[in-house]
Structure formats: structure tokens, C-alpha cells
C-alpha atoms as a PDB file:
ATOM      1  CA  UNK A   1     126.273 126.693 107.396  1.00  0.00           C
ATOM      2  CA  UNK A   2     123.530 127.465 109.507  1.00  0.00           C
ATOM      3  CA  UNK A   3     120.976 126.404 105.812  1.00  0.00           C
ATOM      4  CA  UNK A   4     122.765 123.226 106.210  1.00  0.00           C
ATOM      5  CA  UNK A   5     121.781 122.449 109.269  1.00  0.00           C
ATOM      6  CA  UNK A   6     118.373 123.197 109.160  1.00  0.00           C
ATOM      7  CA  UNK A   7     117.119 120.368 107.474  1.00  0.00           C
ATOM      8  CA  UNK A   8     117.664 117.963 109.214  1.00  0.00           C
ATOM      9  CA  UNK A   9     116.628 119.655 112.362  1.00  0.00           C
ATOM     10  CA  UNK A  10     113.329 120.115 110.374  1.00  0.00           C
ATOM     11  CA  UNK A  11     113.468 116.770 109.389  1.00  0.00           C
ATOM     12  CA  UNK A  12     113.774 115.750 112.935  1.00  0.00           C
ATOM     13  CA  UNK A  13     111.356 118.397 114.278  1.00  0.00           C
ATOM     14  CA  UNK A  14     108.383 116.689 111.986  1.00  0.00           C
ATOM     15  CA  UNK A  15     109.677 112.881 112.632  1.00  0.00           C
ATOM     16  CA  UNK A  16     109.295 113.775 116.657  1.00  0.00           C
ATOM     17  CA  UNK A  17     106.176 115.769 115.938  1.00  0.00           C
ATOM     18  CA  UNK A  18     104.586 113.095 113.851  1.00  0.00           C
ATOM     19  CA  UNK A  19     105.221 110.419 116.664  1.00  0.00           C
ATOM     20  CA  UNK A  20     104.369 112.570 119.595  1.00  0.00           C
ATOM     21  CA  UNK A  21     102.505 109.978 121.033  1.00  0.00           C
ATOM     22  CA  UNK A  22     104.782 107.932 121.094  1.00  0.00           C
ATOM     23  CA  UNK A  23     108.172 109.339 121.253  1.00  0.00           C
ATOM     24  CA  UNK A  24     107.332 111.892 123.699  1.00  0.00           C
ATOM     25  CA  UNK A  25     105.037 110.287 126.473  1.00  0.00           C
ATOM     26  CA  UNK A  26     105.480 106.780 128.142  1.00  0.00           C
ATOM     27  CA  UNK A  27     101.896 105.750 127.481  1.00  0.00           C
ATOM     28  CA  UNK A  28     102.753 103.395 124.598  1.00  0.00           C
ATOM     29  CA  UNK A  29     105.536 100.972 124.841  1.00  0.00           C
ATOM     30  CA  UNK A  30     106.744  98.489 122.588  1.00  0.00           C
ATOM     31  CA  UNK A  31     106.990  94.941 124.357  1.00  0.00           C
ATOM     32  CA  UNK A  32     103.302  95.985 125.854  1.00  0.00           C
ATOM     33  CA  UNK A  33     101.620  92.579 124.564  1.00  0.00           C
ATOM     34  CA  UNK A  34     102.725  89.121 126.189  1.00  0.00           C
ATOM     35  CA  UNK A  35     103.176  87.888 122.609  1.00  0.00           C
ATOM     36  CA  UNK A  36     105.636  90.252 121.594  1.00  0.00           C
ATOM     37  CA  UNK A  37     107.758  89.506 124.629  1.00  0.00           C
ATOM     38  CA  UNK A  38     107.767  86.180 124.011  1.00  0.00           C
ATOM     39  CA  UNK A  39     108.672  86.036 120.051  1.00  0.00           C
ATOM     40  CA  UNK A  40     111.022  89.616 120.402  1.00  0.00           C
ATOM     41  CA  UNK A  41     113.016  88.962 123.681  1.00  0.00           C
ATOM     42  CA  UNK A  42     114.591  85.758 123.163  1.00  0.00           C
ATOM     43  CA  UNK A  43     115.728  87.105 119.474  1.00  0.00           C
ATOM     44  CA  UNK A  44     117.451  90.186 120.419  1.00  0.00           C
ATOM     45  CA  UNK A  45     119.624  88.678 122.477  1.00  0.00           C
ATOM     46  CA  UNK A  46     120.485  85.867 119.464  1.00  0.00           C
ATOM     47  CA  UNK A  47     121.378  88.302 117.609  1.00  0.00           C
ATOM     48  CA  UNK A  48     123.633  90.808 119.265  1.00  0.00           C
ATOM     49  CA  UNK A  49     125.436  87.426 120.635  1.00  0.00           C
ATOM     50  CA  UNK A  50     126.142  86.022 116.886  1.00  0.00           C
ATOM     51  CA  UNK A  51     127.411  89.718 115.984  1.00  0.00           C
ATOM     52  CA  UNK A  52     129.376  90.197 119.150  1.00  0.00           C
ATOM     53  CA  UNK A  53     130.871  86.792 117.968  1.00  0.00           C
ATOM     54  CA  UNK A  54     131.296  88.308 113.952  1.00  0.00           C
ATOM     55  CA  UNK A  55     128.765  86.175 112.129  1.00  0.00           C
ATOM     56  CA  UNK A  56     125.757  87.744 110.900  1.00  0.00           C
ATOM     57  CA  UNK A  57     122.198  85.542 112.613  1.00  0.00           C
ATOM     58  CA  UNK A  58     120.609  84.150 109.425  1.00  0.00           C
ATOM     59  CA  UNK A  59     118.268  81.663 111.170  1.00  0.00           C
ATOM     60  CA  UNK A  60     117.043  81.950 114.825  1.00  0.00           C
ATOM     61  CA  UNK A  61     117.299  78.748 117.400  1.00  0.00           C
ATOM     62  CA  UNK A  62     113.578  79.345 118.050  1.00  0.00           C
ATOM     63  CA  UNK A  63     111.268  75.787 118.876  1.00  0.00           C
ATOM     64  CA  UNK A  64     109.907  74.305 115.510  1.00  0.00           C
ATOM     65  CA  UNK A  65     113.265  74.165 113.844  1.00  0.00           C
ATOM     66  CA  UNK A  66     113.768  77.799 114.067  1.00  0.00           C
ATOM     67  CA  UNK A  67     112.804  80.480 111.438  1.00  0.00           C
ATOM     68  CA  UNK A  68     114.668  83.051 109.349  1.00  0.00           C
ATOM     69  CA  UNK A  69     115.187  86.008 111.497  1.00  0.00           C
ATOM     70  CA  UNK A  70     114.330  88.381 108.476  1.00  0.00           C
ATOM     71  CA  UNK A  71     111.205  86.422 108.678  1.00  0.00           C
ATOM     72  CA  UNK A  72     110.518  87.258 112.616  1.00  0.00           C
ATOM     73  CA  UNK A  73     110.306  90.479 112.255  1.00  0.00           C
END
């Protein structure tokens, strides 16, 4: 039991380890640049609205006709 478990703790332990910087401190944040905030936050909320509703967001409502959202990211 206790083998079991200890991979992924030591999975986890490297993954957090690895990151430090960033998991661990608030130095870096994503949505730091006014560029991402401007393409990321109006998409997020798209999408968890077309899922709420049960249809999966293929193409965002974004100016210029929109653009796949597998593409935005």
C-alpha cells in the first residue's frame, strides 16, 4: 500500500520542485502581460458558459469573425 502511494507523491514532489518558481512564490503570475488579458479573459468565460449550457465551444465570438478556440490557445 504504502509502495503504491509513493509514486505519485514522488511524482508530485518533482512536478512542485521543478516549478518552484512558480508554483510556490507569487512572483510570476499568469495574466501578467496586458495582451494576455485581453485575448485569455474574454475566452474563459465563452467557454465555461457554452459547457455550462452542454455544447462543447468550437469557435470563439472574438472581433474578426472569431477564431477556433483550439487555435487561441
Amino acid at each position: 500500500m504504502l509502495r503504491r502511494a509513493a509514486t505519485p507523491v514522488l511524482l508530485a514532489a518533482l512536478v512542485i520542485l521543478f516549478h518552484s518558481k512558480v508554483t510556490l512564490t507569487l512572483e510570476y503570475v499568469w495574466f501578467d502581460h496586458a495582451d494576455m488579458v485581453d485575448l485569455e479573459i474574454p475566452r474563459l468565460p465563452f467557454q465555461a458558459r457554452e459547457l455550462h449550457h452542454g455544447r462543447f465551444p468550437l469557435w470563439g465570438p472574438s472581433p474578426r469573425a472569431g477564431q477556433p478556440l483550439i487555435g487561441q490557445t
